[in-house]
Protein backbone atom coordinates (compact mmCIF):
# COMPACT_ATOMS: atom_id res chain seq x y z
CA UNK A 1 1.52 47.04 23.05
CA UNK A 2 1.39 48.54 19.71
CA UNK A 3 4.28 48.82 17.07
CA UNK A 4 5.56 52.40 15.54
CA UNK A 5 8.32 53.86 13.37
CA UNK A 6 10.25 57.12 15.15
CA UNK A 7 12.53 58.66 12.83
CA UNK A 8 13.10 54.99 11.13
CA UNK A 9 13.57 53.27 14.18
CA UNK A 10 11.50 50.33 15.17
CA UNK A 11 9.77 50.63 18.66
CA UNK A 12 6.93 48.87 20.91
CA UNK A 13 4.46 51.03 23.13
CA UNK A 14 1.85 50.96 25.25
CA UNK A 15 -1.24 51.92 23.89
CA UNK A 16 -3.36 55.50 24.47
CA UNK A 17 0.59 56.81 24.47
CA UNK A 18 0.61 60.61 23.08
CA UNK A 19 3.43 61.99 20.81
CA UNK A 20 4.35 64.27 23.32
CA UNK A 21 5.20 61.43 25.41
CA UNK A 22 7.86 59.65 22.81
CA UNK A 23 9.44 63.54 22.11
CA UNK A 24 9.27 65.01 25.11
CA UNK A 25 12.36 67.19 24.02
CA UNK A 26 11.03 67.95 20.66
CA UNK A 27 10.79 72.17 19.98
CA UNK A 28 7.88 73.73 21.05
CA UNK A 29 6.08 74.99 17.66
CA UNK A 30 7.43 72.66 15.49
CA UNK A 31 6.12 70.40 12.91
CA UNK A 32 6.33 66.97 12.62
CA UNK A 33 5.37 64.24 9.91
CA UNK A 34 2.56 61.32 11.03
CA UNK A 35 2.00 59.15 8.21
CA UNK A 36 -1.06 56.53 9.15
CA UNK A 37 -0.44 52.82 7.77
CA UNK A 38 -3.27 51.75 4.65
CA UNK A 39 -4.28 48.30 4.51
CA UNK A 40 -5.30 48.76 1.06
CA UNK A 41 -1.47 49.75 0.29
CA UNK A 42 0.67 47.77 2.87
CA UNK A 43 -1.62 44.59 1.03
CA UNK A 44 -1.14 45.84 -2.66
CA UNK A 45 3.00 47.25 -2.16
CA UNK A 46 5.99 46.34 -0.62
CA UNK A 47 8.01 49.21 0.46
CA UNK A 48 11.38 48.79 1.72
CA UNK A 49 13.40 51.49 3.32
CA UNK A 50 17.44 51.04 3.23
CA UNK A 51 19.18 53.00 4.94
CA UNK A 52 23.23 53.45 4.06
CA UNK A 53 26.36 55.56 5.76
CA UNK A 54 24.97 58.21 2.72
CA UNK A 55 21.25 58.73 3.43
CA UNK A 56 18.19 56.74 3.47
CA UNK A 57 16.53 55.21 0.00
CA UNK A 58 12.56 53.82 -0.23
CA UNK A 59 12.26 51.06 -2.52
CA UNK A 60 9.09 49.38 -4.03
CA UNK A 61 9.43 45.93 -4.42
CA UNK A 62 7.57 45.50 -8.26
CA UNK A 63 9.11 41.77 -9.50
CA UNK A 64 8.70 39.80 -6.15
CA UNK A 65 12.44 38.37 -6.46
CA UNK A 66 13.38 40.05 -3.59
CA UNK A 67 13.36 36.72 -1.24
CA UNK A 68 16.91 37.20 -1.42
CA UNK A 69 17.09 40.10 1.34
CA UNK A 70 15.03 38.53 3.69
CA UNK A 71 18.40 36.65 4.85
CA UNK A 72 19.96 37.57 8.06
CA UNK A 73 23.18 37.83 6.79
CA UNK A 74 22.70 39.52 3.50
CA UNK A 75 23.40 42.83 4.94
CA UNK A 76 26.86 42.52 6.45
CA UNK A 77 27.90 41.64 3.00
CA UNK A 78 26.05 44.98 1.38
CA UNK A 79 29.57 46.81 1.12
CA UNK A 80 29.88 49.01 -2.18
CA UNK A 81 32.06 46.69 -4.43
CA UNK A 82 31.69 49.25 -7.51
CA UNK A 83 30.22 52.61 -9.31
CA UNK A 84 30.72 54.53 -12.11
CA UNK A 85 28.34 57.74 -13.67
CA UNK A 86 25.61 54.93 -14.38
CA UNK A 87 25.12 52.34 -11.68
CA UNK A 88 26.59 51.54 -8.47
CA UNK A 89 26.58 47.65 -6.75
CA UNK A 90 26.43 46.70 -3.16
CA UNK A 91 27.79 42.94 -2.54
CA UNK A 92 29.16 40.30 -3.00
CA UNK A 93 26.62 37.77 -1.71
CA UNK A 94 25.54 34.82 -3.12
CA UNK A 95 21.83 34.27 -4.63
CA UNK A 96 19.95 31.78 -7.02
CA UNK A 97 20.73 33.73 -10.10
CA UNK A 98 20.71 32.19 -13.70
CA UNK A 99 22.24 35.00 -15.83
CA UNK A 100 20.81 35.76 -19.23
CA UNK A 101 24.25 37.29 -20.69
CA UNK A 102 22.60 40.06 -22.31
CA UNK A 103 22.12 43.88 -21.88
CA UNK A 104 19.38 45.38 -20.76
CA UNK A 105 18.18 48.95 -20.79
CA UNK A 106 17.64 50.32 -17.43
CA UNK A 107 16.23 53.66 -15.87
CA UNK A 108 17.46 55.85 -13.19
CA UNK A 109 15.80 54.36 -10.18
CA UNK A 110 15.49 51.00 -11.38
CA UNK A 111 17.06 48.19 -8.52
CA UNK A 112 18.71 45.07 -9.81
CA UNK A 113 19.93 42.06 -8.72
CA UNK A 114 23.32 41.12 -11.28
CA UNK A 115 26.04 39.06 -10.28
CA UNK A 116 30.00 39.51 -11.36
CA UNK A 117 31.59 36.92 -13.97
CA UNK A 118 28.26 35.27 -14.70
CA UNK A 119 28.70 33.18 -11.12
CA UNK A 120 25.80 33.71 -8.51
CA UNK A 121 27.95 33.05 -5.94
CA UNK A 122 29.28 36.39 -6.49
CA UNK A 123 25.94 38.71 -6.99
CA UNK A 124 25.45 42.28 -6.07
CA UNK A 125 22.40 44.88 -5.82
CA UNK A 126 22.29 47.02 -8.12
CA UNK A 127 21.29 50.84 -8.31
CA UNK A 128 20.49 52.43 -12.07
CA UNK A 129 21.53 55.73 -11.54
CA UNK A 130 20.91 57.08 -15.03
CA UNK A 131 19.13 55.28 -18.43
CA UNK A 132 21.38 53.10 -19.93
CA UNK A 133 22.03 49.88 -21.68
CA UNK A 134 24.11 47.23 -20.07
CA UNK A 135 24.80 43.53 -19.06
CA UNK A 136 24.86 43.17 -15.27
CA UNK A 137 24.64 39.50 -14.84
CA UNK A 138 20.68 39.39 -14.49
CA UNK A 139 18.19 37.00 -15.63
CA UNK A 140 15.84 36.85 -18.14
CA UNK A 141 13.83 39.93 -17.02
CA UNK A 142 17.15 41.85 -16.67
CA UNK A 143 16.74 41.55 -12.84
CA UNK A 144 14.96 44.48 -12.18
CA UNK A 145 12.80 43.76 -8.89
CA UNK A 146 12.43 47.13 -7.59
CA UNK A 147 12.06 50.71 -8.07
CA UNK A 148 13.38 53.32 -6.10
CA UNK A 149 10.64 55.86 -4.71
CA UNK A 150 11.76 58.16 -2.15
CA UNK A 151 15.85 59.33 -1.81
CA UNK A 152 17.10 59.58 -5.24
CA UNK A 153 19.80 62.29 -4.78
CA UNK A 154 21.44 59.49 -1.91
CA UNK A 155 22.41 57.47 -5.44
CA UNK A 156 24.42 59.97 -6.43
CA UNK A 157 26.07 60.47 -3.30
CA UNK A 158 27.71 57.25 -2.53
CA UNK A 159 31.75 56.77 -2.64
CA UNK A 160 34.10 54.38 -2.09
CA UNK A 161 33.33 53.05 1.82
CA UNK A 162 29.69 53.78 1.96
CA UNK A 163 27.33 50.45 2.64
CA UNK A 164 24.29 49.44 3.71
CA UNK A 165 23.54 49.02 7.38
CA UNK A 166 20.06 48.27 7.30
CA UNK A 167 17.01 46.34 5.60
CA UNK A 168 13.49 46.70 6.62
CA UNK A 169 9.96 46.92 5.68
CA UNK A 170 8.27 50.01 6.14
CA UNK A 171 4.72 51.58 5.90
CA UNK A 172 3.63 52.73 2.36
CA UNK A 173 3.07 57.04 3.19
CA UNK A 174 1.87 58.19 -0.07
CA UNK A 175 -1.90 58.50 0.70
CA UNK A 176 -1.34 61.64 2.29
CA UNK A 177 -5.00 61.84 3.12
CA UNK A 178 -3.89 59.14 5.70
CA UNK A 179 -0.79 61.31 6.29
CA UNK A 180 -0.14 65.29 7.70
CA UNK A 181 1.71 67.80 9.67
CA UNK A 182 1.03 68.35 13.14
CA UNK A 183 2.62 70.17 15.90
CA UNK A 184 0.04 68.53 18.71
CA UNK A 185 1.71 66.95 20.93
CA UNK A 186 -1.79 65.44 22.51
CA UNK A 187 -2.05 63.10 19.50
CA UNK A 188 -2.77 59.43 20.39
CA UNK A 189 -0.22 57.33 18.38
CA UNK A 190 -1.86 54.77 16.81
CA UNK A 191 -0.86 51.39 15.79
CA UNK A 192 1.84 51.25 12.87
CA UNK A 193 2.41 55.25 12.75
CA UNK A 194 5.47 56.07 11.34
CA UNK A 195 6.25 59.52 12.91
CA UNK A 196 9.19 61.93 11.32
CA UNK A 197 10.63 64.73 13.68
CA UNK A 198 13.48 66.36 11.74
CA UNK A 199 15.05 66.95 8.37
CA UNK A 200 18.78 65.61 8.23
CA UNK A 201 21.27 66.92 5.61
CA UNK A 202 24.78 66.95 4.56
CA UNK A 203 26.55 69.92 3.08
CA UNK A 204 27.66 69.71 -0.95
CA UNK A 205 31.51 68.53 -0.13
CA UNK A 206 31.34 67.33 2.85
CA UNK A 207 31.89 63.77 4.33
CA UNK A 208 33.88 63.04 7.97
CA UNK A 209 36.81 61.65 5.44
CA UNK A 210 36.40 63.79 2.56
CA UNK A 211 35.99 67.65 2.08
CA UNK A 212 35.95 69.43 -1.70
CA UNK A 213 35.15 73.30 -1.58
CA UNK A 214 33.64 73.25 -4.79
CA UNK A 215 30.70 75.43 -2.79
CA UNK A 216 31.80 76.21 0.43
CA UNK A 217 30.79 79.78 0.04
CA UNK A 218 26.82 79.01 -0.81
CA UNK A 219 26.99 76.07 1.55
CA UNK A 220 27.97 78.68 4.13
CA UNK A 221 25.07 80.78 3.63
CA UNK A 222 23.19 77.51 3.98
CA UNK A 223 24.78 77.02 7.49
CA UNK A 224 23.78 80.72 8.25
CA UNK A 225 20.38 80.37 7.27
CA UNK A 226 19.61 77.40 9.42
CA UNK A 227 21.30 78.30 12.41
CA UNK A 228 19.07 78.18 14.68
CA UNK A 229 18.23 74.53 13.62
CA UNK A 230 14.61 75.51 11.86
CA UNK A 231 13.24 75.41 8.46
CA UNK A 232 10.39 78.06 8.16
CA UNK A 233 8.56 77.01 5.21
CA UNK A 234 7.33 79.87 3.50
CA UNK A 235 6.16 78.75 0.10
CA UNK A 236 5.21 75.15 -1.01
CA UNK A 237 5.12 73.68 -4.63
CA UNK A 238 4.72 70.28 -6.21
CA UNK A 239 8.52 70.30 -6.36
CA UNK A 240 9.96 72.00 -3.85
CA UNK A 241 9.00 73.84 0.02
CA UNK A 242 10.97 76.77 0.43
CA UNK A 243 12.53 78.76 3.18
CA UNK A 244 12.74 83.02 2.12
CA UNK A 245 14.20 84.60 5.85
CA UNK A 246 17.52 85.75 4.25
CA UNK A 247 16.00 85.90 0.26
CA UNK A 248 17.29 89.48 -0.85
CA UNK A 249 20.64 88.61 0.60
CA UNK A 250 22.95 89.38 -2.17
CA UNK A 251 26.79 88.79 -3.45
CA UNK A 252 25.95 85.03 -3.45
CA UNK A 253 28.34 83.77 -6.17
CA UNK A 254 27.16 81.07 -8.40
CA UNK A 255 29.32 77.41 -7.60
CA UNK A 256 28.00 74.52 -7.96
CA UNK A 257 24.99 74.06 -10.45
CA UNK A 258 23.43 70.20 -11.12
CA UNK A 259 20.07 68.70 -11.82
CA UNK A 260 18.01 69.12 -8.36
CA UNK A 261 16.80 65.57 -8.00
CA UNK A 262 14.78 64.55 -4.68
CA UNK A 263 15.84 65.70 -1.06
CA UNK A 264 18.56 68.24 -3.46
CA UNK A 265 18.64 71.43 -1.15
CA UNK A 266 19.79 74.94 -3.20
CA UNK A 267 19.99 78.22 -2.18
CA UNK A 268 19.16 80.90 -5.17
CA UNK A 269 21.64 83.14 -6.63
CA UNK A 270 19.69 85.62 -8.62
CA UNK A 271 16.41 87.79 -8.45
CA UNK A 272 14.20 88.45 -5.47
CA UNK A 273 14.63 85.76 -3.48
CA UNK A 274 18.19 85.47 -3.68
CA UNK A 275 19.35 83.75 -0.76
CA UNK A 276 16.12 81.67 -0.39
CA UNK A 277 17.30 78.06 0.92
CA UNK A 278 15.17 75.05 -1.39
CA UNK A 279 14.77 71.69 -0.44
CA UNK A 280 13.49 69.87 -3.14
CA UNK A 281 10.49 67.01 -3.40
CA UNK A 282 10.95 65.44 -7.01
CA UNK A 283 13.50 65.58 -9.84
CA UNK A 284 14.10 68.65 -11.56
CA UNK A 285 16.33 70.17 -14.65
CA UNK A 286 19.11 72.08 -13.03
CA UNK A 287 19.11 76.29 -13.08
CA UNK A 288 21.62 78.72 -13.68
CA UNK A 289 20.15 80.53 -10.32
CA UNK A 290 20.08 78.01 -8.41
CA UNK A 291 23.35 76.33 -6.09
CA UNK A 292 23.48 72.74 -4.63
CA UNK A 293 24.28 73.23 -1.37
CA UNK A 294 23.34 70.29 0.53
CA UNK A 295 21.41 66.88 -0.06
CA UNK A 296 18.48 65.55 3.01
CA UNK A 297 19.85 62.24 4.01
CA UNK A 298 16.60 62.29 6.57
CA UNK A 299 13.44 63.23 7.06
CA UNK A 300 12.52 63.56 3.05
CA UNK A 301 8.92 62.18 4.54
CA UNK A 302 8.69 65.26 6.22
CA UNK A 303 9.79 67.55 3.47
CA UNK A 304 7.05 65.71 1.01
CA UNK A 305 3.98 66.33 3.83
CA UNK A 306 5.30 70.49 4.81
CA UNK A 307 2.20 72.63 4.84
CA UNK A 308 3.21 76.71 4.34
CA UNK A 309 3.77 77.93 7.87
CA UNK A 310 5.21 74.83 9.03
CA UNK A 311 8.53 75.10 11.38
CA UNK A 312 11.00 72.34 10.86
CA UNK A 313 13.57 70.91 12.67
CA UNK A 314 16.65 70.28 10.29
CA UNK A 315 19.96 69.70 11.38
CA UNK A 316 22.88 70.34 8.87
CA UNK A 317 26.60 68.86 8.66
CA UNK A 318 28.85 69.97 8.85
CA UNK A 319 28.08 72.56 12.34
CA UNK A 320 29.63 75.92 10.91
CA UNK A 321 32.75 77.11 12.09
CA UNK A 322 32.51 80.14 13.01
CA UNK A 323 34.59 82.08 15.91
CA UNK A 324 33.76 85.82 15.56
CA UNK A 325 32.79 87.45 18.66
CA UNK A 326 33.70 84.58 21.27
CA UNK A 327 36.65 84.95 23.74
CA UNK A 328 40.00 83.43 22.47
CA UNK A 329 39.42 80.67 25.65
CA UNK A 330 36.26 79.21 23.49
CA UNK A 331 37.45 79.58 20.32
CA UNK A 332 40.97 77.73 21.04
CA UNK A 333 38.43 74.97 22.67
CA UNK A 334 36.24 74.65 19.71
CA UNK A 335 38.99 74.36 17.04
CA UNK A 336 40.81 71.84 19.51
CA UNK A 337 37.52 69.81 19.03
CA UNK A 338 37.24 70.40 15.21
CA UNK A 339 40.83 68.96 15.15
CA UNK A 340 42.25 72.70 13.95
CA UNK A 341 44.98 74.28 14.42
CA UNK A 342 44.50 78.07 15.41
CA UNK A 343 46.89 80.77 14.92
CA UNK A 344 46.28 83.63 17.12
CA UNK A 345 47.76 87.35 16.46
CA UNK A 346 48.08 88.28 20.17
CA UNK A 347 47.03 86.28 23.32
CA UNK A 348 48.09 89.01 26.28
CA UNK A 349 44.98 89.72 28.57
CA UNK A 350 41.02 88.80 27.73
CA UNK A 351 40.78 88.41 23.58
CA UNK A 352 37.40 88.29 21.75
CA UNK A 353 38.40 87.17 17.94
CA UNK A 354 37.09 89.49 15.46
CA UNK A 355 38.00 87.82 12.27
CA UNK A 356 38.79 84.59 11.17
CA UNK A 357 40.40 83.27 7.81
CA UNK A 358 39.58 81.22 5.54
CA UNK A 359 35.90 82.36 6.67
CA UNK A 360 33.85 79.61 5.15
CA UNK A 361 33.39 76.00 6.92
CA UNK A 362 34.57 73.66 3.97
CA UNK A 363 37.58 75.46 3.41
CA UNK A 364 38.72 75.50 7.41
CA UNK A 365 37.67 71.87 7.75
CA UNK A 366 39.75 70.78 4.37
CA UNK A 367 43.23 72.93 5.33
CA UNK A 368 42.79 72.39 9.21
CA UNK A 369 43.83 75.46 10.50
CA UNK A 370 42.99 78.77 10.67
CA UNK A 371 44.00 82.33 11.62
CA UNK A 372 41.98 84.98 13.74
CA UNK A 373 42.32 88.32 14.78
CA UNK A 374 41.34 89.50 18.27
CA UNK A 375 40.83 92.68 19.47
CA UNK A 376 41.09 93.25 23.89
CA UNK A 377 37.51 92.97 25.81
CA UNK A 378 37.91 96.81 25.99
CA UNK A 379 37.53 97.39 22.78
CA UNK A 380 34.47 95.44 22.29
CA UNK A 381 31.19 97.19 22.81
CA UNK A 382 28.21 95.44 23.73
CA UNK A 383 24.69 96.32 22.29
CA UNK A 384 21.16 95.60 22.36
CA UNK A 385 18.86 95.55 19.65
CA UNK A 386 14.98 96.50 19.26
CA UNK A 387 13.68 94.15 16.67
CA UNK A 388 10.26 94.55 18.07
CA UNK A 389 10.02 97.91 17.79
CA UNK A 390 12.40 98.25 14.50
CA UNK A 391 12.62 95.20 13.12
CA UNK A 392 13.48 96.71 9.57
CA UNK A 393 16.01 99.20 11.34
CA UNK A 394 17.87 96.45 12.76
CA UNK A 395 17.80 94.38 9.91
CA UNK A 396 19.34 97.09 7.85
CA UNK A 397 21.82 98.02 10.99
CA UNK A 398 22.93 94.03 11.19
CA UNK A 399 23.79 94.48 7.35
CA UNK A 400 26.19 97.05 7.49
CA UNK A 401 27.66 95.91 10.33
CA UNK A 402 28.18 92.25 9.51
CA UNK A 403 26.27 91.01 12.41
CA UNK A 404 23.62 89.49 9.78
CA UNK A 405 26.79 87.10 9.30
CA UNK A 406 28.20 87.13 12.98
CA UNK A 407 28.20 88.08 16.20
CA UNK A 408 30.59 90.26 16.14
CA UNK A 409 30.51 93.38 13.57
CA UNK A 410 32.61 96.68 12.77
CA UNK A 411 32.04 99.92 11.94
CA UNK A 412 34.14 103.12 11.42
CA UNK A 413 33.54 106.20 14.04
CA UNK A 414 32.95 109.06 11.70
CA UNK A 415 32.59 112.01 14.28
CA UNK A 416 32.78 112.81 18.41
CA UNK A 417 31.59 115.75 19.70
CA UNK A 418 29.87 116.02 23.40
CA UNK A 419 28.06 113.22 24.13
CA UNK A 420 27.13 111.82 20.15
CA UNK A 421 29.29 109.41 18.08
CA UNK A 422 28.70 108.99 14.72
CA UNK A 423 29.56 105.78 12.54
CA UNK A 424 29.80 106.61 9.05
CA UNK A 425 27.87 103.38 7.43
CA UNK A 426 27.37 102.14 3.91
CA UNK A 427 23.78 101.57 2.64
CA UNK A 428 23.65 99.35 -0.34
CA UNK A 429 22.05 101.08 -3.19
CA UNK A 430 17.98 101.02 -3.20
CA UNK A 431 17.78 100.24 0.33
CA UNK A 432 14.70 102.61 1.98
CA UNK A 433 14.91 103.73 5.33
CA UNK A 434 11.12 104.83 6.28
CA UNK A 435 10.55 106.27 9.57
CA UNK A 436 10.02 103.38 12.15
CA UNK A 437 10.15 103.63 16.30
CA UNK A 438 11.02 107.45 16.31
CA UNK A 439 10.92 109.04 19.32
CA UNK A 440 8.48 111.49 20.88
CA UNK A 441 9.11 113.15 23.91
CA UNK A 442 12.74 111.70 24.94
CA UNK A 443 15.51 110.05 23.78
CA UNK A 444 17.10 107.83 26.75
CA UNK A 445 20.65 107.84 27.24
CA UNK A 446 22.97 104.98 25.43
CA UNK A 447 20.35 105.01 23.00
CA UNK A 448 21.35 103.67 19.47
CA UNK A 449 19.99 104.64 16.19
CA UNK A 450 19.90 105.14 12.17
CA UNK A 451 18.88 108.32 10.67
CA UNK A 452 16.09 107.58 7.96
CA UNK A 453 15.15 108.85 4.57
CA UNK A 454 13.45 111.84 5.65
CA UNK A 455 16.28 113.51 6.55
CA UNK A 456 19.56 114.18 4.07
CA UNK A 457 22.11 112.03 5.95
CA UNK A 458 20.19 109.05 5.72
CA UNK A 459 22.19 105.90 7.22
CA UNK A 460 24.11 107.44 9.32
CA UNK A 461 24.08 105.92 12.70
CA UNK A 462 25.03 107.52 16.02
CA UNK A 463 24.82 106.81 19.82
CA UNK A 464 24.13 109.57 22.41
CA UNK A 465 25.24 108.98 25.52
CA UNK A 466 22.93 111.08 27.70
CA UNK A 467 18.89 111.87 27.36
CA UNK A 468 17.84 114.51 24.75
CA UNK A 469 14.33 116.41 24.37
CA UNK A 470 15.14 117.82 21.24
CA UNK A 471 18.11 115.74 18.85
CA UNK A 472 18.18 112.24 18.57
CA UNK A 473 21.48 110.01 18.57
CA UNK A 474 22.68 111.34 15.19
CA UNK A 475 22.01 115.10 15.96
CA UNK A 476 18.99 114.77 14.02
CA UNK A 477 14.90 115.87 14.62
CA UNK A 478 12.89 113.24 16.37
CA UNK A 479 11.28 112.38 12.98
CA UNK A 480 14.39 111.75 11.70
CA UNK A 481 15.72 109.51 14.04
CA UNK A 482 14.91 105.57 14.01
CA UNK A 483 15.55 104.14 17.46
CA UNK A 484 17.78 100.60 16.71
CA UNK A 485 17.96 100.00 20.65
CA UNK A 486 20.71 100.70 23.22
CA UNK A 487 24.70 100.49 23.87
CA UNK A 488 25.45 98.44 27.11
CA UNK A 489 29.25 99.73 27.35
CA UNK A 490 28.76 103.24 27.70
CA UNK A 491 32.18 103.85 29.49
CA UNK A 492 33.99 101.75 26.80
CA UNK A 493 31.78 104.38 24.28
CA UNK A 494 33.33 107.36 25.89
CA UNK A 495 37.02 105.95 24.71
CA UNK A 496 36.36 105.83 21.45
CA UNK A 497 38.69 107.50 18.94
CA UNK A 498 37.37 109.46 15.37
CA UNK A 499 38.48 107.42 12.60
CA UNK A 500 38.75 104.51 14.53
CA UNK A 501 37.08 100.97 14.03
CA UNK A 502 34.95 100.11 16.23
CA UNK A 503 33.58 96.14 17.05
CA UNK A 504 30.60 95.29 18.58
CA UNK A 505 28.84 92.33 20.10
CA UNK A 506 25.07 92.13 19.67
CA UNK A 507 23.78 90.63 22.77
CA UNK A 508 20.42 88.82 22.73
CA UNK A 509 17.72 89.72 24.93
């Protein structure tokens, strides 16, 4: 048998075991982080990992008066007793402490072991959480026995309640020659492998007892980017890895703007890659482009080893709220869960909910309730999209539809005549339209598309619903016609009014 780390947890294998066999469930394609023990280090450091109800923190054990949380016990009694903007203590317990009663100067990072009133019986353990000068009760050396090295930004998150529910050793991972990336799940695990699968975070303002809204907008682009439950790291720095799917996205209001220490995640709110989501790998000065949205409390192993390409699993809490474009049935169900309370507008007949308010996560999950609109099944028309074909097409469609956002989207029916509707759409300024998936010899009935710049009337979209040689869906030339893909309810098409809004339903292929 041979001894392993998964995702912090202790476990004993067989050996010649393969990582596919201990994540058998893990997504195909992505990365995760194996970090190969170092005699040289595990002989020459002591690295502890703690984890807490806030996150997980790495420390190094530099004074070698840390005998003290090798008791059994000690941990039940790590409840926090105290914090304020420069330290925070975990305790009462009782140690062997003979205090010097005299400040120190401590630095952010810096662990201590203090006691209250000068009596050992009552000590605590200490977290510096920024440079400063005070007397906590230590000895001679000012008690400082360890330094934090991984999970920084967790010191700033804890409140009153948090504690620590576990103590244990860990292997040292910063040789990351010894230490990678790997998405092959025929790897042999090897004796004292500490293997990382995902990336855990928790939204700015969000705890199960405790919700501020301080950035509930950005942090609900943050649960929009990660949806699907993926990083895709598409640049990596010294500082930070960075996912750009939805940079360009813009109206992102600035909110919430703080240094970006360790395992901080932003998402920009300026310049090109605006709407780029950051997780960060060391301490940085804060930005005025730049929101906190969410803090890793997980996984900041894997962040630290991402290679550019890389695919991560992250999970984020809160899971957004977000009803548009599911029947009434599910939606009532899901806010029953969340512990909402749902007002409806109508409830006659099958309902799909079109809008919701308040529309961002935070501010739902503070009040409690919310109100949606619904529109009947009839009026709901289902479409399919091309992005294989027109990937830039669709991207533009989703835009100016809202389905970028959700499932459901609107737009206004500018014209009827025969068998074409037109939607009258609004292109944000700058935004180029080249010619992409035109047709050539026949347009297929239901088909859906955008006219592009060659033509006057770029943007406008239409649907046609039977085959043309000659005029695409918006009445234009076959070189001026972009193909988006195709409208599944025709006969709800055909009822369409002019003027009238019209909601569809993307439906995945």
């Amino acid at each position: 048998m041979i001894t392993i780390h998964l995702d912090g947890e202790r476990m004993e294998i067989s050996e010649g075991i393969t990582l596919g066999t201990i994540i058998p469930h893990h997504p195909i394609g992505c990365s995760v982080a194996i970090i190969r023990p170092s005699t040289q280090e595990q002989a020459t450091t002591g690295t502890l990992a703690i984890s807490t109800t806030a996150g997980e923190v790495a420390i190094e054990i530099i004074g070698g008066n840390d005998d003290f949380l090798k008791s059994p016990e000690i941990v039940q009694n790590l409840i926090l007793h105290w914090g304020d903007r420069y330290a925070t203590a975990f305790g009462p317990f009782p140690s062997h402490i003979h205090p010097l009663r005299k400040p120190h100067l401590y630095e952010r990072g810096d662990v201590i072991l203090g006691c209250g009133g000068y009596e050992p019986a009552r000590s605590y353990l200490i977290f510096s959480k920024n440079r400063h000068s005070a007397d906590h009760g230590a000895d001679e050396s000012g008690g400082i026995f360890a330094k934090v090295v991984s999970g920084k930004g967790v010191l700033d998150r804890w409140t009153t309640g948090d504690r620590i529910t576990k103590i244990e050793p860990v292997i040292s991972w910063a040789d990351t020659s010894r230490s990678f990336t790997t998405t092959d799940m025929s790897l042999v695990i090897e004796d004292g492998m500490q293997i990382v699968t995902r990336v855990n975070v928790i939204a700015q303002g969000y705890t199960p007892d405790r919700i501020t809204t301080e950035a509930s907008s950005s942090v609900e682009h943050l649960l929009l980017a990660l949806r699907s439950g993926k990083f895709s790291v598409s640049r990596v720095t010294s500082t930070h890895i960075l996912d750009s799917r939805l940079a360009g996205t813009e109206d992102i209001n600035p909110e919430y703007r703080h240094p970006r220490r360790e395992g901080t995640v932003t998402v920009r709110t300026m310049g090109q890659l605006e709407g780029g989501i950051y997780i960060y790998r060391d301490d940085v000065p804060s930005s005025p482009v730049h929101d906190i949205v969410g803090q890793v409390v997980h996984g900041i192993e894997l962040v630290k080893l991402a290679k550019e390409h890389d695919i991560l699993t992250i999970d984020v809490l809160p899971h957004r709220i977000d009803l548009l474009g599911l029947p009434l049935i599910k939606a009532k169900e899901i806010a029953a869960a969340e512990r909402i309370s749902l007002t409806v507008d109508k409830e006659e007949g099958e309902r799909i909910v079109v809008s919701q308010d308040p529309g961002n996560t935070l501010d739902v999950l503070k009040e409690r309730k919310a109100s949606v609109t619904t529109a009947p099944l009839e009026k709901v028309i289902d479409i399919v999209l091309d992005d294989e074909k027109a990937p830039v097409s669709c991207n533009i469609f989703r835009h100016i539809t809202g389905l970028n956002q959700h499932d459901t989207g609107m737009i206004p029916v500018f014209f009827k005549f025969d068998d074409v509707v037109l939607f009258r759409s609004t292109i944000p300024s700058g935004t180029k339209i080249n010619p992409e998936n035109t047709p050539r010899e026949e347009v297929p009935a239901a088909a859906l598309a955008i006219t592009n710049d060659s033509r006057k009337n770029t943007g406008f979209v239409g649907a046609r619903l039977s085959a043309n040689r000659e005029f695409g869906p918006t009445s234009e030339p076959f070189e001026g016609t972009n193909i988006l893909g195709r409208v599944i309810d025709t006969e709800k098409l055909k009822k369409v009014k002019e003027k009238e809004n019209v909601y569809i339903r993307e439906v995945k292929r």
